[in-house]
C-alpha atoms as a PDB file:
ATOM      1  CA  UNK A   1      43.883 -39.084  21.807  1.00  0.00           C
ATOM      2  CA  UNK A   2      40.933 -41.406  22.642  1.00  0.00           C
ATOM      3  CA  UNK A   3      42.605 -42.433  26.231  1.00  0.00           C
ATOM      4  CA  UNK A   4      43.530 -38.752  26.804  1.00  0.00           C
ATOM      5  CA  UNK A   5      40.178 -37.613  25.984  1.00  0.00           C
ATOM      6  CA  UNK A   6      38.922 -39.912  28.645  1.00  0.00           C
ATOM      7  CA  UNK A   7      41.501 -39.136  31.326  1.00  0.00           C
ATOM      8  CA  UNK A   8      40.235 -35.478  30.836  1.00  0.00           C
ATOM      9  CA  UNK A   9      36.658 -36.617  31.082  1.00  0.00           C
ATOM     10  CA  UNK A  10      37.359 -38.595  34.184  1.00  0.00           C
ATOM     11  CA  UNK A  11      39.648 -35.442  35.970  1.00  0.00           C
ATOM     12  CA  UNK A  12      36.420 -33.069  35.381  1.00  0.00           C
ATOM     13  CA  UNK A  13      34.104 -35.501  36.482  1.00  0.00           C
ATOM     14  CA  UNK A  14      35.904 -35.872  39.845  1.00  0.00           C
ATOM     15  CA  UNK A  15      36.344 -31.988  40.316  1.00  0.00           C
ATOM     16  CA  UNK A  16      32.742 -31.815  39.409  1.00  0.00           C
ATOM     17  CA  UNK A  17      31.790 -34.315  42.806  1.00  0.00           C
ATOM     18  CA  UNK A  18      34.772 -32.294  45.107  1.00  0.00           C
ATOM     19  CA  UNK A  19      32.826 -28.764  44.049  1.00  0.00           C
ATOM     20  CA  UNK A  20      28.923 -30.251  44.558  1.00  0.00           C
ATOM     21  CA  UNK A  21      27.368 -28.564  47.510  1.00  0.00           C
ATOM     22  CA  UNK A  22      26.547 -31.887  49.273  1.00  0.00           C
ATOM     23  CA  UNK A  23      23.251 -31.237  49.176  1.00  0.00           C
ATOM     24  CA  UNK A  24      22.029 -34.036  46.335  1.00  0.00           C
ATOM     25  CA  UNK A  25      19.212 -31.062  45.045  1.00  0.00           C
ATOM     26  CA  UNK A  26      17.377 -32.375  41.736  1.00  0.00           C
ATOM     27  CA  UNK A  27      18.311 -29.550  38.923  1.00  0.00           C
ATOM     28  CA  UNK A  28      14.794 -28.982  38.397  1.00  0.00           C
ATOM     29  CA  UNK A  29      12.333 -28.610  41.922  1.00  0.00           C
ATOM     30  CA  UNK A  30       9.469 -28.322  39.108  1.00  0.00           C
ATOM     31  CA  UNK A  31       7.626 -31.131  41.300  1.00  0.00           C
ATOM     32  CA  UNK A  32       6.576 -29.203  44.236  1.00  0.00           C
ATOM     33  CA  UNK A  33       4.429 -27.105  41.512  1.00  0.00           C
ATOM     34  CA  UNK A  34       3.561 -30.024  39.578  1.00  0.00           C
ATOM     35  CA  UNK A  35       5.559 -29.032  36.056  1.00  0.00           C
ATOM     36  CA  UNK A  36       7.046 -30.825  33.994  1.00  0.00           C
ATOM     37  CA  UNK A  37      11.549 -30.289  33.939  1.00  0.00           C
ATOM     38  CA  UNK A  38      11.217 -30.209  30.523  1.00  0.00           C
ATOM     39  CA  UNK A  39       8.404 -28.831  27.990  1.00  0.00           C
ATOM     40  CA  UNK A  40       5.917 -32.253  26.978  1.00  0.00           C
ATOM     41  CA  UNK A  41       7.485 -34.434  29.940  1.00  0.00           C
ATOM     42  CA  UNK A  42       5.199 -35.611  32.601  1.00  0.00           C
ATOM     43  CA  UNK A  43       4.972 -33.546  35.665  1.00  0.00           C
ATOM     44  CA  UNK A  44       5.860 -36.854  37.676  1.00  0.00           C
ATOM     45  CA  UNK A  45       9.298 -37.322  36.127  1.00  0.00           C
ATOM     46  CA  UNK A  46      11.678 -35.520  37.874  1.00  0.00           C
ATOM     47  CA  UNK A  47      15.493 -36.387  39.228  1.00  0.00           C
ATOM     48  CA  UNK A  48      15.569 -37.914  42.906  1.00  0.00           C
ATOM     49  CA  UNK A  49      17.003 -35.787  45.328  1.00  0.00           C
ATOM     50  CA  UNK A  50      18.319 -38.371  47.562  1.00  0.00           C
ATOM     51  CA  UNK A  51      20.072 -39.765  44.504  1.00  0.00           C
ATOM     52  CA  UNK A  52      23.727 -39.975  44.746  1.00  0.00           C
ATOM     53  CA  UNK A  53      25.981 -42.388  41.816  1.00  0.00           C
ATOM     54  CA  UNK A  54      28.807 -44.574  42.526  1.00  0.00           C
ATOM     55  CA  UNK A  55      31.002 -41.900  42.794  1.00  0.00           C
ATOM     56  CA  UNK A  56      28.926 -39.557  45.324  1.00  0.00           C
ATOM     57  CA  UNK A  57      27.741 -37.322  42.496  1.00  0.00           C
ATOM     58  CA  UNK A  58      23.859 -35.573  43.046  1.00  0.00           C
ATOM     59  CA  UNK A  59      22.059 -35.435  40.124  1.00  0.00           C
ATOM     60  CA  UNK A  60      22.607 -31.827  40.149  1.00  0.00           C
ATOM     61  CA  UNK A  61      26.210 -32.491  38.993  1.00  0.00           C
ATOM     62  CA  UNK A  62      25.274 -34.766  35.766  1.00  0.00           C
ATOM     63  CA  UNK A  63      23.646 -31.580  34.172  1.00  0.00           C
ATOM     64  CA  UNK A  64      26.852 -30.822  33.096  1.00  0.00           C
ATOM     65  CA  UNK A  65      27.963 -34.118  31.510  1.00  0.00           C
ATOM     66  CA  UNK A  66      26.392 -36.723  29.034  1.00  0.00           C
ATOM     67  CA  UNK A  67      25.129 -38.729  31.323  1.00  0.00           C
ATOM     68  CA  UNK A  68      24.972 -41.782  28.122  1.00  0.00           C
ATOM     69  CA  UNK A  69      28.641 -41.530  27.918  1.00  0.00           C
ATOM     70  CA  UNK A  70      29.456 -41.982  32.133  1.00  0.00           C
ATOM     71  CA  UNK A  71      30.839 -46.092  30.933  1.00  0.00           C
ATOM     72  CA  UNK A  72      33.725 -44.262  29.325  1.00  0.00           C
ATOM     73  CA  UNK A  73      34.784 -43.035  33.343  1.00  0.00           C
ATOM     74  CA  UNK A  74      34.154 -46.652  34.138  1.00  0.00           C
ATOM     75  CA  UNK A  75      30.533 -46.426  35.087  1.00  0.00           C
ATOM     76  CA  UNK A  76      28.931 -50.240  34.601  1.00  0.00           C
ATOM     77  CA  UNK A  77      25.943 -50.838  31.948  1.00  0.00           C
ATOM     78  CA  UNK A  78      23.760 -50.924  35.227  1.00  0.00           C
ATOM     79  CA  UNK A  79      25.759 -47.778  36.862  1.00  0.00           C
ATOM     80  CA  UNK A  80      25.061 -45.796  34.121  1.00  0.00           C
ATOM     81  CA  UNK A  81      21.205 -46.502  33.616  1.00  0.00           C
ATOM     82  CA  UNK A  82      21.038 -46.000  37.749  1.00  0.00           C
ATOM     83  CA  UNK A  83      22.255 -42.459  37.010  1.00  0.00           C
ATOM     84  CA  UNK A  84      19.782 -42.064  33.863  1.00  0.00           C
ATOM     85  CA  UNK A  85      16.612 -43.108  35.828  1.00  0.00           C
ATOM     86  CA  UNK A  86      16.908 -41.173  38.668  1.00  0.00           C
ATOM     87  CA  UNK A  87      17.982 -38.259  37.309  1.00  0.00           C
ATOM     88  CA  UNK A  88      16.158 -37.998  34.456  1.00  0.00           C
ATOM     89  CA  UNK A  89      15.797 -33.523  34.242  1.00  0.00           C
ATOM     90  CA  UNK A  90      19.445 -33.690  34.760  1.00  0.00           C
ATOM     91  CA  UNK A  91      20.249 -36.174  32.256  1.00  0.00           C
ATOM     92  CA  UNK A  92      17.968 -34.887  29.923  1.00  0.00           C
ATOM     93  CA  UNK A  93      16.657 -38.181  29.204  1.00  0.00           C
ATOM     94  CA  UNK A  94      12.330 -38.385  29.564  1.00  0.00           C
ATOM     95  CA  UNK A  95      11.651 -41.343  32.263  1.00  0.00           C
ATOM     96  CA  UNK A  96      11.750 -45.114  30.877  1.00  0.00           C
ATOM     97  CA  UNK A  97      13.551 -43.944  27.775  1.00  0.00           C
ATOM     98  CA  UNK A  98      16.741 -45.942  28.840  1.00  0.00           C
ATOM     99  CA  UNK A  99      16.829 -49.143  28.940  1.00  0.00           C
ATOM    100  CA  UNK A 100      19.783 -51.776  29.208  1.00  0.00           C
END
């Protein structure tokens, strides 16, 4: 169950990066106003657009998984707080909360 579970995890996660735009958008373009992604953030916490993972994914394409759980696709301790920290709206995961 547990390794099936992951295989399915892993499958979406890869037809999540084939179906992403290419573009690398941040989920949230709150900074060009100055708001915060979330309500009580700080405006200056936002995901990096540039940022792409291991695995080519924008941070536009983490919104839809946990991005915590991305060492059960085989995502390194240092992979996965990468992903965390720069995209932070995305992950839903304030800036300098994760730490390894």
């Amino acid at each position: 169950p547990a390794d099936q579970q992951n295989k399915n995890l892993i499958e979406r996660y890869l037809q999540a990066i084939s179906e992403q735009d290419g573009s690398g958008a941040a989920v949230v373009d709150a900074s060009e106003e100055n708001e915060s992604c979330f309500a009580g953030w700080d405006a200056s916490c936002q995901d990096n657009a540039s940022f792409l993972s291991v695995m080519g994914a924008s941070c536009g394409m983490h919104e839809r998984f946990d991005c915590t759980m991305l060492h059960a696709i085989g995502y390194t301790e240092k992979e996965v707080y990468d992903v965390v920290n720069n995209c932070p709206c995305a992950c839903e995961m304030p800036c300098g909360q994760w730490t390894f």
